[in-house]
C-alpha atoms as a PDB file:
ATOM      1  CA  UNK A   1      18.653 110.870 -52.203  1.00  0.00           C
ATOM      2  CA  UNK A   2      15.772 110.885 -54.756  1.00  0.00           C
ATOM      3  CA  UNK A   3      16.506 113.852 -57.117  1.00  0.00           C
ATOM      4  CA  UNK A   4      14.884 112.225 -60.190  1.00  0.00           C
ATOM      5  CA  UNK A   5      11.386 111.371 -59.722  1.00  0.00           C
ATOM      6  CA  UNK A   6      10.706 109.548 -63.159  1.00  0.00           C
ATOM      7  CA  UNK A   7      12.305 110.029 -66.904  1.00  0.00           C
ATOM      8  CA  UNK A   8      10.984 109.905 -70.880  1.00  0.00           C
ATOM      9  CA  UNK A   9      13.394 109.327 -72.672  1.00  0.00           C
ATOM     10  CA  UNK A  10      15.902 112.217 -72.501  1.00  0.00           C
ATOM     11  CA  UNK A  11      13.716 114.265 -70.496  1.00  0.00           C
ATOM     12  CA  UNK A  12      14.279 113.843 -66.363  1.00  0.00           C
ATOM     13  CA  UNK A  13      11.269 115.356 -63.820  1.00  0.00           C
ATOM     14  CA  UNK A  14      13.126 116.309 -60.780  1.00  0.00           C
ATOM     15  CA  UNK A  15      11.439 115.359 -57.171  1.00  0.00           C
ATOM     16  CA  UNK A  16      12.224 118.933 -55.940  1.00  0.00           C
ATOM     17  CA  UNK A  17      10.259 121.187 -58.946  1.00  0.00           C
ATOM     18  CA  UNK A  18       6.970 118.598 -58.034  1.00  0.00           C
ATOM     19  CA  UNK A  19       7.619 119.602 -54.465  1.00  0.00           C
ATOM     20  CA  UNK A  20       8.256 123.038 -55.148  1.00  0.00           C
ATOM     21  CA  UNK A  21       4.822 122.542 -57.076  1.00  0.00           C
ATOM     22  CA  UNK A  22       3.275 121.430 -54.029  1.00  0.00           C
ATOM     23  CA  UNK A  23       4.914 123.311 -51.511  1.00  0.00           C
ATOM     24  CA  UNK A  24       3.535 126.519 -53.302  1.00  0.00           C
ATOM     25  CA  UNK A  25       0.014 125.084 -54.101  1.00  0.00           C
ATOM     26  CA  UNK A  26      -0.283 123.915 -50.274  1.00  0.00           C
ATOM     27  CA  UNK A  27       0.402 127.880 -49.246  1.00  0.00           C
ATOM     28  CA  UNK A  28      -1.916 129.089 -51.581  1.00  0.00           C
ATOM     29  CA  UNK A  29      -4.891 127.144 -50.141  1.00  0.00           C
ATOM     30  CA  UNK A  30      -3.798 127.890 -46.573  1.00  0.00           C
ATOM     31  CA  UNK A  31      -3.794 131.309 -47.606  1.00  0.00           C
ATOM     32  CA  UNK A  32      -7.191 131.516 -49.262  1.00  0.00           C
ATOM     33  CA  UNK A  33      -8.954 129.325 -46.905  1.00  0.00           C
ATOM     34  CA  UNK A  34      -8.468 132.142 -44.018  1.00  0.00           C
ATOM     35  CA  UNK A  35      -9.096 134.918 -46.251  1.00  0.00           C
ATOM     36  CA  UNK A  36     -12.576 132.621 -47.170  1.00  0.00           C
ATOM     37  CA  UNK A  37     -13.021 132.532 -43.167  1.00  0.00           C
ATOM     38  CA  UNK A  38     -12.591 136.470 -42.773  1.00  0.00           C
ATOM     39  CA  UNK A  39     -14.770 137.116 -45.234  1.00  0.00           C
ATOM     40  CA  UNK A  40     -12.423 139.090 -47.764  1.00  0.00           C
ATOM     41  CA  UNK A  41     -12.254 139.429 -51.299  1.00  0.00           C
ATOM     42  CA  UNK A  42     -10.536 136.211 -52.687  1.00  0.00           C
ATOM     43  CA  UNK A  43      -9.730 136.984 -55.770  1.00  0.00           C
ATOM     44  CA  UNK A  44      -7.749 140.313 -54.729  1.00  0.00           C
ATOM     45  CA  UNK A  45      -6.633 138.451 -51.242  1.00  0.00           C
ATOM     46  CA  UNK A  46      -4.999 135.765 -53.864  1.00  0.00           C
ATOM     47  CA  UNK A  47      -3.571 138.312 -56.194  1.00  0.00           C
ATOM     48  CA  UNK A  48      -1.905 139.921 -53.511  1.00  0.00           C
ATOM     49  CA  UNK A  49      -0.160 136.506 -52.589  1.00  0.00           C
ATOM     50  CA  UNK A  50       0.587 136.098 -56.040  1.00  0.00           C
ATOM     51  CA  UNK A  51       2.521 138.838 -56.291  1.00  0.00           C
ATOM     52  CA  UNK A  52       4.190 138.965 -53.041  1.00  0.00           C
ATOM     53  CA  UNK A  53       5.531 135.732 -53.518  1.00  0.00           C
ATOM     54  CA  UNK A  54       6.483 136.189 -57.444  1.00  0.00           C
ATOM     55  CA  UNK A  55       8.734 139.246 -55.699  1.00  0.00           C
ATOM     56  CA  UNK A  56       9.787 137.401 -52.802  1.00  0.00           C
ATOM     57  CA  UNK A  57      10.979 134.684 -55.078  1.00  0.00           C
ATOM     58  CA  UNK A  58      12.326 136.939 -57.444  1.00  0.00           C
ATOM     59  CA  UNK A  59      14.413 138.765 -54.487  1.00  0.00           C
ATOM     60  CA  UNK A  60      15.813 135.773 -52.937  1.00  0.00           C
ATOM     61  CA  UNK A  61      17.120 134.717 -55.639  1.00  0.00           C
ATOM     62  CA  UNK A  62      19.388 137.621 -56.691  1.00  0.00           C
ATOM     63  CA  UNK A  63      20.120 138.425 -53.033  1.00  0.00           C
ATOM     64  CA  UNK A  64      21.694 134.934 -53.457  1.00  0.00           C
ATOM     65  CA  UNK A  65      23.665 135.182 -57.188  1.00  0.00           C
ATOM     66  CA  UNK A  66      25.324 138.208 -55.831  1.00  0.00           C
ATOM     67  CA  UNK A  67      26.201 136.814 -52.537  1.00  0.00           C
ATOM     68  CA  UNK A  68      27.775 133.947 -54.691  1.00  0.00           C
ATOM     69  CA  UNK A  69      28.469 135.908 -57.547  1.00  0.00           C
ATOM     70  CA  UNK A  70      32.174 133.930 -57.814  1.00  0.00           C
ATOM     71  CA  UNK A  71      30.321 130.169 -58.384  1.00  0.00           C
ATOM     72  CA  UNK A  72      27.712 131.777 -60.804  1.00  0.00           C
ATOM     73  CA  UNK A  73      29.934 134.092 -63.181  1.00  0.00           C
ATOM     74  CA  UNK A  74      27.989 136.778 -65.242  1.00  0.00           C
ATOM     75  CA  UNK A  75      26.401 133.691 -66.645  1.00  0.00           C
ATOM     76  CA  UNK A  76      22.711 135.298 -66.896  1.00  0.00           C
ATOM     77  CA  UNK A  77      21.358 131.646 -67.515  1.00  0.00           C
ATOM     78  CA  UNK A  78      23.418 130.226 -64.485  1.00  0.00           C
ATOM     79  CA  UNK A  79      21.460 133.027 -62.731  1.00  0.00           C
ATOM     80  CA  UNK A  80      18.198 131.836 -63.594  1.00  0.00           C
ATOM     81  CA  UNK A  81      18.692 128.205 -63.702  1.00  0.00           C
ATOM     82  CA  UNK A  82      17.513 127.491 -60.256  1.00  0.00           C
ATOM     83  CA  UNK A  83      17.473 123.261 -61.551  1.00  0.00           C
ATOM     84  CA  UNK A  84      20.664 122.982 -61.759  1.00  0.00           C
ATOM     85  CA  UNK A  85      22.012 125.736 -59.834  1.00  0.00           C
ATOM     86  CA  UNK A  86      19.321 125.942 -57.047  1.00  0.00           C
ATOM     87  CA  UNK A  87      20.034 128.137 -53.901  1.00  0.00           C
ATOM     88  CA  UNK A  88      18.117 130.925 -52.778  1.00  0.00           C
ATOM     89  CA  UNK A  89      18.093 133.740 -49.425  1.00  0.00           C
ATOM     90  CA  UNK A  90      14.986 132.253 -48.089  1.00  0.00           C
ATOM     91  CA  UNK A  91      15.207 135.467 -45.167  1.00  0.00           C
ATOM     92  CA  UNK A  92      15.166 137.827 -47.759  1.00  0.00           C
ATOM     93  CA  UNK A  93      12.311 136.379 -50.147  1.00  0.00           C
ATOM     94  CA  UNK A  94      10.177 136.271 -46.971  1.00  0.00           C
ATOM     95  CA  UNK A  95      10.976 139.727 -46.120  1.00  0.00           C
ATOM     96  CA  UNK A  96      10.351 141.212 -49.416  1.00  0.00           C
ATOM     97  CA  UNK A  97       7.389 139.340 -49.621  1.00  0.00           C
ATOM     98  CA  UNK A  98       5.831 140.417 -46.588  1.00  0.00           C
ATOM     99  CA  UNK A  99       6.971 143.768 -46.877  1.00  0.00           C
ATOM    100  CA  UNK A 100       4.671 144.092 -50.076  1.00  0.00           C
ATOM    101  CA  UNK A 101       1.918 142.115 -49.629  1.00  0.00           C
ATOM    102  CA  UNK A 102       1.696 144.586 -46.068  1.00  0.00           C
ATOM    103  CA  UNK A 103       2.134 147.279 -48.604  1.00  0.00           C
ATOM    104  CA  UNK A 104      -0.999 145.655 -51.172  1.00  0.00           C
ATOM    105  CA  UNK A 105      -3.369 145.037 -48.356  1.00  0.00           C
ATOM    106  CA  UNK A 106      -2.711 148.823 -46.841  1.00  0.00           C
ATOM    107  CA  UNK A 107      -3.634 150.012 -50.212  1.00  0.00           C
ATOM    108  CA  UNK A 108      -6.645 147.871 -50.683  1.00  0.00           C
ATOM    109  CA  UNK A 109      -7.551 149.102 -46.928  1.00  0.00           C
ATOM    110  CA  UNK A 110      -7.514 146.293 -45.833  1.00  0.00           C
ATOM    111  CA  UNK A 111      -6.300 144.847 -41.475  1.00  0.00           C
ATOM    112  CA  UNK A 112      -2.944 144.274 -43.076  1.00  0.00           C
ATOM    113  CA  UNK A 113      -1.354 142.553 -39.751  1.00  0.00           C
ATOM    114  CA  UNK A 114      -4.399 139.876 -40.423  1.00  0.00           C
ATOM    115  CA  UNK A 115      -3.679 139.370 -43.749  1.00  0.00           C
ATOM    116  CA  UNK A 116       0.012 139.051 -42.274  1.00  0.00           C
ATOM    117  CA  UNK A 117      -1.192 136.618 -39.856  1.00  0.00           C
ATOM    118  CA  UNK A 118      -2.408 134.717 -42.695  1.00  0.00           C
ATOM    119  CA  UNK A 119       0.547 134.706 -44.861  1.00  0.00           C
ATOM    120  CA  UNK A 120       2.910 133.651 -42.217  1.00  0.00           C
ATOM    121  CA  UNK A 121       0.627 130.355 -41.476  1.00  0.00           C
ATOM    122  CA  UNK A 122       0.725 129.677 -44.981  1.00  0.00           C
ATOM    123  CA  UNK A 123       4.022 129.883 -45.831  1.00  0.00           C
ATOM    124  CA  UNK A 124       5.142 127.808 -42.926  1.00  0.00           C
ATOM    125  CA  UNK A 125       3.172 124.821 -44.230  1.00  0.00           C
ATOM    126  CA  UNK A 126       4.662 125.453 -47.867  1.00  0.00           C
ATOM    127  CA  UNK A 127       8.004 125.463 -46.159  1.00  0.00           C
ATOM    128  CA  UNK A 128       7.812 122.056 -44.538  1.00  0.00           C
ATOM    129  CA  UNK A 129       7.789 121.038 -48.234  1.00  0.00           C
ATOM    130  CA  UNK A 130       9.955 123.140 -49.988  1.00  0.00           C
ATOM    131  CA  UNK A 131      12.449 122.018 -47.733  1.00  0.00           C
ATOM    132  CA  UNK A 132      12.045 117.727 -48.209  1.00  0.00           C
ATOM    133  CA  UNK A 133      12.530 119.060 -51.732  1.00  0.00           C
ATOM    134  CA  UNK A 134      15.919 120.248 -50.556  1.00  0.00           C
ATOM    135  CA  UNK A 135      16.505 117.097 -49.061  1.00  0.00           C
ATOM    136  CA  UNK A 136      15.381 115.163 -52.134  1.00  0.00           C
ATOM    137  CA  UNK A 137      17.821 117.236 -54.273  1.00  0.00           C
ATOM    138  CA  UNK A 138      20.678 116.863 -52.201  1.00  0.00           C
ATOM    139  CA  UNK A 139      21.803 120.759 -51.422  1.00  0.00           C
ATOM    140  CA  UNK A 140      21.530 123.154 -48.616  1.00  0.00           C
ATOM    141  CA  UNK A 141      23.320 120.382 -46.113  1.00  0.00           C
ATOM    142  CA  UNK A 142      25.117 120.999 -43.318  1.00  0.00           C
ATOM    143  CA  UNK A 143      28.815 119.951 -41.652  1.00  0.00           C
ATOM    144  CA  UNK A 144      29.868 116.674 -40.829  1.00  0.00           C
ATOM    145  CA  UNK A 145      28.639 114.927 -38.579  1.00  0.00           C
ATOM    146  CA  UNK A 146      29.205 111.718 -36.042  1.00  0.00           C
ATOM    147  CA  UNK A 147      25.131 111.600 -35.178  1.00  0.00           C
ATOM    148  CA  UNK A 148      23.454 108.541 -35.505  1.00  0.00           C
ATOM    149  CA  UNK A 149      20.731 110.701 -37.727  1.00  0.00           C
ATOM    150  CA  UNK A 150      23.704 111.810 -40.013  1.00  0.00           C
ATOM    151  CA  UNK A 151      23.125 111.792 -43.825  1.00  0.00           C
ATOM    152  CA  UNK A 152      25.827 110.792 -46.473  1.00  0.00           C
ATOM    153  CA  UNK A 153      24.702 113.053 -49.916  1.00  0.00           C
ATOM    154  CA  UNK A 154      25.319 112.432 -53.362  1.00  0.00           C
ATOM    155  CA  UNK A 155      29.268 112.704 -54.083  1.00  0.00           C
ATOM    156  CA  UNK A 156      30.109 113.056 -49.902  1.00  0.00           C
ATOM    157  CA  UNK A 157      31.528 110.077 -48.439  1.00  0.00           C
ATOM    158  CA  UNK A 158      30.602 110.916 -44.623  1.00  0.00           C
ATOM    159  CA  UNK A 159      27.604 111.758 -43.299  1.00  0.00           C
ATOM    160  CA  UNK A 160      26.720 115.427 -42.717  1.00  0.00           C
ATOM    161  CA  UNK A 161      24.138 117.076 -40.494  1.00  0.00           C
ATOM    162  CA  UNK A 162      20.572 116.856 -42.844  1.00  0.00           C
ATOM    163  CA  UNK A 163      19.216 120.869 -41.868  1.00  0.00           C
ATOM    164  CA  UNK A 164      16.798 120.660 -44.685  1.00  0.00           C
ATOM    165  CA  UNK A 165      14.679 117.906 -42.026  1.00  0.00           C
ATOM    166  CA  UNK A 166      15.770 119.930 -39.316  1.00  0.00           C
ATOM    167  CA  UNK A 167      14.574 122.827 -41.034  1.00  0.00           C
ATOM    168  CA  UNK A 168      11.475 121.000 -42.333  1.00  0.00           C
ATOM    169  CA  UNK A 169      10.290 119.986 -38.922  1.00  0.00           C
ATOM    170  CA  UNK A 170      10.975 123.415 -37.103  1.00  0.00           C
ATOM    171  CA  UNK A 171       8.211 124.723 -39.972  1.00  0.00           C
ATOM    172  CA  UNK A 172       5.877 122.072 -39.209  1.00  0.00           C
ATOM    173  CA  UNK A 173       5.640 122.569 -35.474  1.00  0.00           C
ATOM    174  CA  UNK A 174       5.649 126.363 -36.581  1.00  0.00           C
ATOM    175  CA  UNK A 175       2.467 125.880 -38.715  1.00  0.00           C
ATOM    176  CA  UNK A 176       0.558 123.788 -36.133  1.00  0.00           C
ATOM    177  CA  UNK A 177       1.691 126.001 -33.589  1.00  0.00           C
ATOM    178  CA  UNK A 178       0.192 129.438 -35.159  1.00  0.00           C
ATOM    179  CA  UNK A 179      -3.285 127.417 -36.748  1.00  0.00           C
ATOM    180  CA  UNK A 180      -3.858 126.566 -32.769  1.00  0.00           C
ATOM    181  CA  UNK A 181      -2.626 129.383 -31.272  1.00  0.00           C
ATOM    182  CA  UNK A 182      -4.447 132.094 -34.122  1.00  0.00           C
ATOM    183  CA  UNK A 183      -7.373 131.216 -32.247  1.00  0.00           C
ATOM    184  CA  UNK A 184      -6.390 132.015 -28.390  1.00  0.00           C
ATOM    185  CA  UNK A 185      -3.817 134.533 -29.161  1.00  0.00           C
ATOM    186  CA  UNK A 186      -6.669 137.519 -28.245  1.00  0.00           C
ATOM    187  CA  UNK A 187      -7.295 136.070 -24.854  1.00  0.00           C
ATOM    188  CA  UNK A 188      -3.639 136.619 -24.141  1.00  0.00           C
ATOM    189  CA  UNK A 189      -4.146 139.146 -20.978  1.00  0.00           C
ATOM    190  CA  UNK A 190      -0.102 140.416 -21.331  1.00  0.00           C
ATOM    191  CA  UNK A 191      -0.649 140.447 -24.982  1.00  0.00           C
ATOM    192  CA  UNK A 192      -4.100 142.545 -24.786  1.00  0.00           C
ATOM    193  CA  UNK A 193      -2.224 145.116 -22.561  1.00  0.00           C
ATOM    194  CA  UNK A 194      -5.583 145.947 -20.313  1.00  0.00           C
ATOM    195  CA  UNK A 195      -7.921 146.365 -23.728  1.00  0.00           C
ATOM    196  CA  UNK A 196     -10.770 144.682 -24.239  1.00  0.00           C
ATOM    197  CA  UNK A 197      -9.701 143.064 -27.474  1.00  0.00           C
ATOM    198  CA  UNK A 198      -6.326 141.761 -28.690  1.00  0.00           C
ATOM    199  CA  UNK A 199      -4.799 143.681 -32.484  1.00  0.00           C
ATOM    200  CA  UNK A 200      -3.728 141.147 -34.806  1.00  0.00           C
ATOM    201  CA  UNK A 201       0.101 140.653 -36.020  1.00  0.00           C
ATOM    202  CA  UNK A 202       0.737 138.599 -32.945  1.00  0.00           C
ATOM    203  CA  UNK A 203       1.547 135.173 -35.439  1.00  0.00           C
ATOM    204  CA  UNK A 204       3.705 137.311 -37.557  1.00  0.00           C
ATOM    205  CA  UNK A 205       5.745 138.579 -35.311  1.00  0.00           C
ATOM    206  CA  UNK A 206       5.782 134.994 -32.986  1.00  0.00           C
ATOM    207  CA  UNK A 207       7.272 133.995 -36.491  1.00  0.00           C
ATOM    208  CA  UNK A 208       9.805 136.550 -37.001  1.00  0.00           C
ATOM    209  CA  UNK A 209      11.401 136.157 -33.494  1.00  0.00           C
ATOM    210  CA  UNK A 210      10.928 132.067 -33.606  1.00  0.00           C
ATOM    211  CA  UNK A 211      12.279 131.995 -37.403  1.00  0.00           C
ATOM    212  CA  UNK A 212      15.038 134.128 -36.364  1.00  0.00           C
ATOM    213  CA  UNK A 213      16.357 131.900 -33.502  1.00  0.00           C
ATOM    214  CA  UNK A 214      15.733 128.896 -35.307  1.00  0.00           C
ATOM    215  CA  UNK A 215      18.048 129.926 -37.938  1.00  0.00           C
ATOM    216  CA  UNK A 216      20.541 131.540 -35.225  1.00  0.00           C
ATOM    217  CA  UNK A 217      21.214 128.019 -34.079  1.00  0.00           C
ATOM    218  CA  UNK A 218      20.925 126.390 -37.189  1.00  0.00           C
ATOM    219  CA  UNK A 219      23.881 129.105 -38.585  1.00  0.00           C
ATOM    220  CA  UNK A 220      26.401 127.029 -36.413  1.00  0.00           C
ATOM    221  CA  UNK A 221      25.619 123.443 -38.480  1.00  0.00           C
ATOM    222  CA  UNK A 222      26.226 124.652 -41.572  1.00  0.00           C
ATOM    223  CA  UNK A 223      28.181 126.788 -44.359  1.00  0.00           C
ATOM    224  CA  UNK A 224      27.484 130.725 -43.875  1.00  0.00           C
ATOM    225  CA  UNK A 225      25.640 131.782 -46.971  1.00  0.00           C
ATOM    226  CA  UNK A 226      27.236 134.765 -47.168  1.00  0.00           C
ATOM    227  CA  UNK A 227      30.838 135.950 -45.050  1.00  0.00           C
ATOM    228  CA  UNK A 228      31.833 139.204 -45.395  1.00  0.00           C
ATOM    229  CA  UNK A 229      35.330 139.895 -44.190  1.00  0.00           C
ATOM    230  CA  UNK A 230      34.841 136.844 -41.977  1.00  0.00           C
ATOM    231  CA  UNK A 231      31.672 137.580 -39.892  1.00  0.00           C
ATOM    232  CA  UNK A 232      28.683 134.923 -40.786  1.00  0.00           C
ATOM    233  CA  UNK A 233      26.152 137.702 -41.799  1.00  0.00           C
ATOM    234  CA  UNK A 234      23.378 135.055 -41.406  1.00  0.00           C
ATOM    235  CA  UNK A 235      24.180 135.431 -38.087  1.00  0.00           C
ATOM    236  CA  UNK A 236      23.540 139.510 -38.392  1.00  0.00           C
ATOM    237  CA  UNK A 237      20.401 139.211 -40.148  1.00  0.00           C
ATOM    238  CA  UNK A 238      18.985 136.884 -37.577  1.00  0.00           C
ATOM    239  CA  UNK A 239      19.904 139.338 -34.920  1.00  0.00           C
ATOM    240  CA  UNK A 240      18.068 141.849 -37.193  1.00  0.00           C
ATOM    241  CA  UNK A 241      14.940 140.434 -37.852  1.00  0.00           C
ATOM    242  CA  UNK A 242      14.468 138.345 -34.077  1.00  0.00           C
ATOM    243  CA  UNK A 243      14.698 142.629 -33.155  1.00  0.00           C
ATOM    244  CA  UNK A 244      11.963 143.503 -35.574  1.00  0.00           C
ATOM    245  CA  UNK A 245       9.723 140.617 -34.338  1.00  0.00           C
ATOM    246  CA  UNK A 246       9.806 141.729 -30.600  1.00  0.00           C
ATOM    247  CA  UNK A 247      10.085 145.111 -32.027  1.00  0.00           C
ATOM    248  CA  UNK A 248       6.647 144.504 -33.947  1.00  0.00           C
ATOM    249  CA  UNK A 249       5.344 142.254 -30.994  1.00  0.00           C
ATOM    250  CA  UNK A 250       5.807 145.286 -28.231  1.00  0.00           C
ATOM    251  CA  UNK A 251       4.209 147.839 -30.929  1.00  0.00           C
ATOM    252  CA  UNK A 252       0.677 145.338 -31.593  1.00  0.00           C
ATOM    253  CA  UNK A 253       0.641 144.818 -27.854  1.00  0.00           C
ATOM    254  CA  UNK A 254      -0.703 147.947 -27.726  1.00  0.00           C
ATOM    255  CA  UNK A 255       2.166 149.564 -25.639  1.00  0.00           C
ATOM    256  CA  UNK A 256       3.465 152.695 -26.362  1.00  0.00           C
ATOM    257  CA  UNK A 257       7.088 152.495 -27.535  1.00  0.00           C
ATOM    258  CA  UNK A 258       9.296 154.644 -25.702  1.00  0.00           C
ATOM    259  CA  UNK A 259      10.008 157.092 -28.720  1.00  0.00           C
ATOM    260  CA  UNK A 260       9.836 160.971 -28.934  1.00  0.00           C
ATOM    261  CA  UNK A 261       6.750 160.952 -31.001  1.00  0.00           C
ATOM    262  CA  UNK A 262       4.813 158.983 -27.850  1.00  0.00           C
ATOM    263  CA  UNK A 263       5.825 161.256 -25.229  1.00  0.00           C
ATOM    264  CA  UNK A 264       3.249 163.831 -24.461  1.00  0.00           C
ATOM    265  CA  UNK A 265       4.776 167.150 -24.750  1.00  0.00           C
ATOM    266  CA  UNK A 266       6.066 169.455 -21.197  1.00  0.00           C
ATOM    267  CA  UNK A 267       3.440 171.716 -21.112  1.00  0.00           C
ATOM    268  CA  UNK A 268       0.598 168.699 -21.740  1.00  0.00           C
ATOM    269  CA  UNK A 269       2.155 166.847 -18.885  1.00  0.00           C
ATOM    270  CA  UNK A 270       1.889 169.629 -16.595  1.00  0.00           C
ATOM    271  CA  UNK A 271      -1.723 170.422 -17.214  1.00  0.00           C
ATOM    272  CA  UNK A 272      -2.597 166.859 -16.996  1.00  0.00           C
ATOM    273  CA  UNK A 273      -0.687 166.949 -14.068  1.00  0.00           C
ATOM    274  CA  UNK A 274      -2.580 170.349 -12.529  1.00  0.00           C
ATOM    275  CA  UNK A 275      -6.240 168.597 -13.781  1.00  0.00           C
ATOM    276  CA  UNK A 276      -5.305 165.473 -11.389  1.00  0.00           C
ATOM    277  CA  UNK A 277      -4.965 167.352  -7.999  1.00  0.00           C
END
């Protein structure tokens, strides 16, 4: 590993903050580059992504102190001290986040699945190197392993399964796959539904469902983050949110979803009926 990218004197720069740097500085210009193509107000566009991911951060973080609130203590500095104590609910922060920057482009009246669409690209790039940075620092491995490809960490004596690469290639082929795809997604005939022209939210919700099965499968190479009584509830939440993205990816379709609020009411369907003979 490569934790320590260079020292002065007492003073050590660790690889993962310059990659956490980077991995955030790469998003941002993802981000803003489509809101540049789309014509939108860049300075609000950014401050929206500013603050989504400030709270998505923010989130993740406690969502993982009090998942692990017996390593950390009610040391409020252990709490914060994501250096030496890193770890972090990386489904939650990207929840939260998405669930308010949905909520800051609705109020600035904006297409807020395209601004979505956007955010979802842009985080998958930062992703790729948030999660070398992982690697780097040495945490967030997973079980032992006999593969050829197997990794021995800092204070392990056998190699263990390396799921930051895994999880750092996944996001690559995820961010290639929605910067090609953003483009052909609207001349998806079963994704159109019969309309002329294709709603956005397709990429976000691709993501949801392919983030959720990714990290399904990955659940079985490595520690639960969180057990409750037993059950992995990374496995749960991966159920939950691979629902919500065909769940979100049925609703943009177009298709009506087969609630009580979409069903035409008796007497409606009768005279509709009556008008067709």
């Amino acid at each position: 590993m490569f934790p320590v990218l260079f020292s002065i004197g007492s003073v050590s720069f660790k690889t993962a903050s310059l990659l956490l740097f980077l991995s955030f500085f790469a998003s941002s210009f993802v981000f803003w580059r489509k809101g540049r193509e789309e014509h939108y107000d860049i300075i609000d566009l950014f401050d929206g992504f500013i603050l989504s991911s400030f709270f998505g951060l923010v989130l993740a973080r406690v969502t993982y102190v009090i998942l692990n609130i017996s390593n950390f203590g009610f040391n409020v500095l252990k709490w914060f001290d994501i250096f030496k104590n890193p770890g972090s609910n990386l489904i939650i922060g990207v929840l939260v986040a998405s669930f308010y920057l949905h909520h800051f482009a609705v109020r600035k009246k904006w297409d807020s699945f395209e601004v979505l669409d956007f955010w979802v690209t842009s985080i998958s790039l930062g992703l790729v190197i948030y999660y070398i940075g992982l690697f780097f620092e040495g945490v967030g491995y997973g079980y032992l392993t006999n593969m050829p490809w197997g990794v021995v960490f800092p204070q392990l004596i056998d190699p263990h399964h390396p799921v930051q690469l895994y999880t750092a290639l996944f996001y690559l082929v995820m961010y290639f796959y929605l910067s090609k795809v953003e483009y052909k997604y609207r001349t998806f005939s079963w994704y159109r539904y019969g309309k002329k022209t294709a709603q956005t939210g397709f990429l976000v919700s691709v993501f949801l469902i392919l983030v959720a099965v990714f990290n399904f499968f990955v659940t079985f190479l490595r520690p639960a983050t969180f057990e409750f009584y037993g059950v992995n509830v990374d496995l749960i939440i991966s159920i939950g949110v691979f629902i919500a993205g065909v769940f979100l990816l049925y609703y943009r379709s177009g298709r009506q979803l087969p609630l009580p609020i979409h069903r035409k009411p008796k007497a409606v369907r009768t005279k509709l009926e009556n008008l067709s003979e």
